[in-house]
C-alpha atoms as a PDB file:
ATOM      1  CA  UNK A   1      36.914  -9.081  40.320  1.00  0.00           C
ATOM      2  CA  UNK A   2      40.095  -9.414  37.997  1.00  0.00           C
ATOM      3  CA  UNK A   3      40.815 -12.718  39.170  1.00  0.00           C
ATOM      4  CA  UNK A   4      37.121 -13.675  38.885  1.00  0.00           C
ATOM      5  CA  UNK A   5      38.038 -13.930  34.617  1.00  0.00           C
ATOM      6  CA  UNK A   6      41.211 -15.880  35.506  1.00  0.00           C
ATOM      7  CA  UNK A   7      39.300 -18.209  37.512  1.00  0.00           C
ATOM      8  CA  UNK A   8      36.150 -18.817  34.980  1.00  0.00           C
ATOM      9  CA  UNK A   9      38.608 -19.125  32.357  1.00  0.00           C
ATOM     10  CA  UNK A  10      40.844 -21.617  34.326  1.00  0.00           C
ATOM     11  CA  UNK A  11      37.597 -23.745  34.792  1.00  0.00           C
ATOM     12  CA  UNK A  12      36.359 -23.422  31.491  1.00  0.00           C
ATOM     13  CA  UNK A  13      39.980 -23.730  29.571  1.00  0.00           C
ATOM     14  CA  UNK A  14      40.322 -20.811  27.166  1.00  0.00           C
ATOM     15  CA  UNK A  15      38.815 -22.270  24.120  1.00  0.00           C
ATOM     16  CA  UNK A  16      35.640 -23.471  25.618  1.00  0.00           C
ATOM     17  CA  UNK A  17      33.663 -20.639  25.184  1.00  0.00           C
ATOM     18  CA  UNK A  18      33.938 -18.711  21.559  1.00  0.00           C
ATOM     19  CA  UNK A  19      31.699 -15.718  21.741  1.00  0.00           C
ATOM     20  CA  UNK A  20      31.894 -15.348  17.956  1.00  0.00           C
ATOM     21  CA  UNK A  21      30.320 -19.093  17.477  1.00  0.00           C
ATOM     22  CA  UNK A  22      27.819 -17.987  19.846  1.00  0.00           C
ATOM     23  CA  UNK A  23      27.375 -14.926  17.877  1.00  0.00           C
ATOM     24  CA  UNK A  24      26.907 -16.779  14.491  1.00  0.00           C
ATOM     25  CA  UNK A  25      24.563 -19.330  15.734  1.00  0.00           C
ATOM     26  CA  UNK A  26      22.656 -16.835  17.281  1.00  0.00           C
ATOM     27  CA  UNK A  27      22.266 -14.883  13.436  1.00  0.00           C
ATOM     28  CA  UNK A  28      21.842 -18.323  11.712  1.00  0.00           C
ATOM     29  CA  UNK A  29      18.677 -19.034  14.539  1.00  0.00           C
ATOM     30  CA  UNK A  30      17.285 -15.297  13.587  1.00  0.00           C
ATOM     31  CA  UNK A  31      17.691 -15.866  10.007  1.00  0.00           C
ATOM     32  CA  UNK A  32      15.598 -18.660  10.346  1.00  0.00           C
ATOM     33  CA  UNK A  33      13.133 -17.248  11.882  1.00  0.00           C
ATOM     34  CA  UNK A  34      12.585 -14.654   9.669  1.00  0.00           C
ATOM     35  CA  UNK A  35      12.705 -16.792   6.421  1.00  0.00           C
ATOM     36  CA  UNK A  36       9.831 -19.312   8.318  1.00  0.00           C
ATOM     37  CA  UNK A  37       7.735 -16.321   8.885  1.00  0.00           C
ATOM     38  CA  UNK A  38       8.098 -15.058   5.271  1.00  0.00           C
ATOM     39  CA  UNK A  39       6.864 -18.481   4.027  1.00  0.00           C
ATOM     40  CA  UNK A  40       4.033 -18.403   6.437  1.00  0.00           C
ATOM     41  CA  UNK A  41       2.745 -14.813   5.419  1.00  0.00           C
ATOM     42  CA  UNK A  42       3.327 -16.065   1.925  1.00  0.00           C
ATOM     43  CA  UNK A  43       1.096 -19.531   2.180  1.00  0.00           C
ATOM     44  CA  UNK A  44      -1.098 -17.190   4.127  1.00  0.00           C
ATOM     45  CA  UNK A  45      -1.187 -14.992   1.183  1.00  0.00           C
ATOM     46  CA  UNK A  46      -1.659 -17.513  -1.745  1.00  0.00           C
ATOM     47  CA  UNK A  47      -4.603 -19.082   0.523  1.00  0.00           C
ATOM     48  CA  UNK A  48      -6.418 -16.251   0.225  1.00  0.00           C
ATOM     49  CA  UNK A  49      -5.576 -15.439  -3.517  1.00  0.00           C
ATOM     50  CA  UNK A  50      -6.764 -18.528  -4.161  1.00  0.00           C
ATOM     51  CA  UNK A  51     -10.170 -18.270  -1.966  1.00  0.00           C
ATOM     52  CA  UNK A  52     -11.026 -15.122  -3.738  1.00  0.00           C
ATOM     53  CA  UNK A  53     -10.597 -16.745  -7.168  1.00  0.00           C
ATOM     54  CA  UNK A  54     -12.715 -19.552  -6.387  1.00  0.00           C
ATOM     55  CA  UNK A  55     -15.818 -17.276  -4.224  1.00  0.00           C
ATOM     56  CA  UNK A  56     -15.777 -14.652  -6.950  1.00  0.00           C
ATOM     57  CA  UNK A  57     -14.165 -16.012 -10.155  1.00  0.00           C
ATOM     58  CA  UNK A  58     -10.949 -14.805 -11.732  1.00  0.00           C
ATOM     59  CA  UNK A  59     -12.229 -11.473 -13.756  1.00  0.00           C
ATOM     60  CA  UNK A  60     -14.142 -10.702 -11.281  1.00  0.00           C
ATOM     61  CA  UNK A  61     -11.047 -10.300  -8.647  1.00  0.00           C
ATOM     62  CA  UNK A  62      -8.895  -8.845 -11.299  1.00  0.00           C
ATOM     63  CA  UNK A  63     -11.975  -6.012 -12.054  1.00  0.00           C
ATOM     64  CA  UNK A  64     -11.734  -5.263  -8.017  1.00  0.00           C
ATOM     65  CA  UNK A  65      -7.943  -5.100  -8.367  1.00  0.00           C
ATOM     66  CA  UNK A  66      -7.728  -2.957 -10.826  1.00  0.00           C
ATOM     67  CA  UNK A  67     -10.636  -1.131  -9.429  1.00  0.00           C
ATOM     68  CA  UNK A  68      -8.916  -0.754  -5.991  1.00  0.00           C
ATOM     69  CA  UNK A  69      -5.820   0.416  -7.199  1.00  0.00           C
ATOM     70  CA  UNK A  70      -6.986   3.448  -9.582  1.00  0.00           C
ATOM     71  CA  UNK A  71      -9.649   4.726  -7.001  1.00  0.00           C
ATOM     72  CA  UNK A  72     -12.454   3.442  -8.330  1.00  0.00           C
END
């Protein structure tokens, strides 16, 4: 098994595999993930802001806010 390493690294030449490139692509790919999903959830979010406004008027969703919030 020890010369197993040698051998894959004799094949692959030192340099060709950097685990910390690997590493950072791997975060960058994550961290784009998470920042599509945020805008998703926040389209998803102003969609339906904006199809309350326009079924039951502005005051009217603010009154339910407000409503909704102080247990009312």
């Amino acid at each position: 098994m020890k010369n197993a390493t040698g051998i894959r690294q004799e094949r692959l030449g030192k340099e060709a595999v950097d685990g910390r490139g690997i590493a950072e692509g791997v975060g960058q790919a994550g961290i784009g993930i998470i920042v599509l999903l945020a805008a998703l959830i926040g389209v998803w979010g102003l969609a339906c802001l904006v199809g309350g406004v326009m079924a039951t008027g502005a005051g009217d969703l603010v009154r339910g806010f407000i409503s909704s919030v102080a247990g009312g």
